[in-house]
C-alpha atoms as a PDB file:
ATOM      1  CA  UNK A   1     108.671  24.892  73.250  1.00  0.00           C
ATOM      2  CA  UNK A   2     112.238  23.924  74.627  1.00  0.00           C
ATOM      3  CA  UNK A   3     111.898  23.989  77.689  1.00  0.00           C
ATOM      4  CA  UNK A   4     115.298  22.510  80.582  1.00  0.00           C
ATOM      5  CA  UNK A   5     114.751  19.724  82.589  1.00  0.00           C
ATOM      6  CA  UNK A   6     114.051  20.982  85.625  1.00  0.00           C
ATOM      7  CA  UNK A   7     111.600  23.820  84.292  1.00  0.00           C
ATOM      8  CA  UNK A   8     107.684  22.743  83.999  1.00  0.00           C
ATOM      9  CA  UNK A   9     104.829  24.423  82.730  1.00  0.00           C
ATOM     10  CA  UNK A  10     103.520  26.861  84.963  1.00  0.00           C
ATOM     11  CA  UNK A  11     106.906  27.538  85.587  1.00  0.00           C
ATOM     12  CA  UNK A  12     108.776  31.391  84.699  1.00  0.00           C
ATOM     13  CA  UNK A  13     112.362  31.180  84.696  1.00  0.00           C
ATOM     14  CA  UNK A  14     113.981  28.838  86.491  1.00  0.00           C
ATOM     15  CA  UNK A  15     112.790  27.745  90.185  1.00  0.00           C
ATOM     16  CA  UNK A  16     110.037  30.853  89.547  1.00  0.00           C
ATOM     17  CA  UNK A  17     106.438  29.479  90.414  1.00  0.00           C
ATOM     18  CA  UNK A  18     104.018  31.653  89.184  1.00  0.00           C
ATOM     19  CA  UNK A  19     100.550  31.573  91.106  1.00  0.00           C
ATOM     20  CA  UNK A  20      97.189  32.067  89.511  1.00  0.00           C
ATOM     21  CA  UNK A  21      95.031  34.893  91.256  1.00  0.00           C
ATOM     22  CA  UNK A  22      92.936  32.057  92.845  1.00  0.00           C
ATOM     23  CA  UNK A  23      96.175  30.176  94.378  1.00  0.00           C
ATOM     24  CA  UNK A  24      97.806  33.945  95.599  1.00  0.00           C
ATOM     25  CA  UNK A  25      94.527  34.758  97.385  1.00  0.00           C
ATOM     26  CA  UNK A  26      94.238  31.252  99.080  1.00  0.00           C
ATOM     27  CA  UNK A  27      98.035  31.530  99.836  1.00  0.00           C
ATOM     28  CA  UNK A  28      96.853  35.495 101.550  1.00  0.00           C
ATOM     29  CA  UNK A  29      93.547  33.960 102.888  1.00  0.00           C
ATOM     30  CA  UNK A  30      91.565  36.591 101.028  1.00  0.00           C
ATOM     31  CA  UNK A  31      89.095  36.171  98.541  1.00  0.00           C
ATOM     32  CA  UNK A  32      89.942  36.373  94.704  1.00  0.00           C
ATOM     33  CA  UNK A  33      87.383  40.035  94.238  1.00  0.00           C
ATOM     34  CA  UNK A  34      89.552  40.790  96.808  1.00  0.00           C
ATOM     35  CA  UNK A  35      93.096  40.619  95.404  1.00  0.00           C
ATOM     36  CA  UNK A  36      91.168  41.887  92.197  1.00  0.00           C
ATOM     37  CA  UNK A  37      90.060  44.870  93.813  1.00  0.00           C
ATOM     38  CA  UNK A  38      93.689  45.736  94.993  1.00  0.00           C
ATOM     39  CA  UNK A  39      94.967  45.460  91.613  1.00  0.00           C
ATOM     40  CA  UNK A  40      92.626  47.417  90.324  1.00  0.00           C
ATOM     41  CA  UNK A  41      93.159  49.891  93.029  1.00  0.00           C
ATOM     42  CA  UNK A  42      97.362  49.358  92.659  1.00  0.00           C
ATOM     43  CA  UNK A  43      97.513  48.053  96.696  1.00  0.00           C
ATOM     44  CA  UNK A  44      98.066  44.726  96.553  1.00  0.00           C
ATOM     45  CA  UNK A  45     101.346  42.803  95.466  1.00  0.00           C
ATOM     46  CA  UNK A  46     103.178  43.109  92.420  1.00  0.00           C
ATOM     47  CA  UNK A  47     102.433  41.059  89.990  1.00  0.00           C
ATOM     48  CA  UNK A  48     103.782  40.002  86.196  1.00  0.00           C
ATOM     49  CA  UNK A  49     101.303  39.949  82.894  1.00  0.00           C
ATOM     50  CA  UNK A  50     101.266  36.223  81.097  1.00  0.00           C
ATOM     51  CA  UNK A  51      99.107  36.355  78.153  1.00  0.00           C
ATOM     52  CA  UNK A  52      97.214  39.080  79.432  1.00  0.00           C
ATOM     53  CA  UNK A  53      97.035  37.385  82.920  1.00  0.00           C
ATOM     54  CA  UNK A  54      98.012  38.344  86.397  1.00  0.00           C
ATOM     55  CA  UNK A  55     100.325  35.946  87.806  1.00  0.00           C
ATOM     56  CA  UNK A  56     102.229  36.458  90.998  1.00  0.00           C
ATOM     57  CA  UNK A  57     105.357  34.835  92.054  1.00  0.00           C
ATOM     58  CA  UNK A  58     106.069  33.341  96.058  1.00  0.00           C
ATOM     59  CA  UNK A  59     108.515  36.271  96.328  1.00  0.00           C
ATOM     60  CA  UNK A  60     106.404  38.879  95.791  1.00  0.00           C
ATOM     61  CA  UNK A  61     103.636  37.412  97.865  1.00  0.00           C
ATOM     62  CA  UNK A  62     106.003  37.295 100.749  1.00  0.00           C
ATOM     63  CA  UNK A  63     107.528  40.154 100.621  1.00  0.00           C
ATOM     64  CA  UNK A  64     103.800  41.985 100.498  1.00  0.00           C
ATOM     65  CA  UNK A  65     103.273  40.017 103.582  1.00  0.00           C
ATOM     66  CA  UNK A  66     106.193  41.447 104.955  1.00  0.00           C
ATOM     67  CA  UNK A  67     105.253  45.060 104.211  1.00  0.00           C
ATOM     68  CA  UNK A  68     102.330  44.464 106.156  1.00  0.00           C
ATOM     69  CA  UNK A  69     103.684  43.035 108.990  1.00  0.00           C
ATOM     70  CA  UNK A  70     102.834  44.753 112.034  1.00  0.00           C
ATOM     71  CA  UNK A  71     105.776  45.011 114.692  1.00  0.00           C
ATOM     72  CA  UNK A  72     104.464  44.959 118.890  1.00  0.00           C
ATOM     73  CA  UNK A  73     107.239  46.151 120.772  1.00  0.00           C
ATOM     74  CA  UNK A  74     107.748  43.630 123.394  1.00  0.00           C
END
């Protein structure tokens, strides 16, 4: 596989980590059956199929974070 210099394994697209569902649900602070369950139940974040694998990329985790973000008027 040709891969560019600054591109490693792991890796999709250039500068795009992708996270296994154990690293995304550390990164949440949820448990893996967790973020499992809210695939299976289309809730959680988006997510991109490698070899018949969920993997999620840093953006998408934030920006599910975001979504959830709860907003106290001050």
């Amino acid at each position: 596989m040709n891969r560019e210099k600054n591109q490693k394994a792991g890796y999709y697209g250039v500068g795009k980590r992708l996270l296994s569902i154990k690293d995304a649900a550390d990164y949440l602070g949820i448990k893996t059956k967790t973020l499992y369950n809210m695939r299976y139940h289309r809730k959680g974040p988006d997510y991109v199929l490698i070899g018949g694998s969920p993997k999620y990329e840093l953006e998408a985790l934030e920006r599910y974070i975001d979504a959830k973000r709860i907003y106290l008027s001050a």
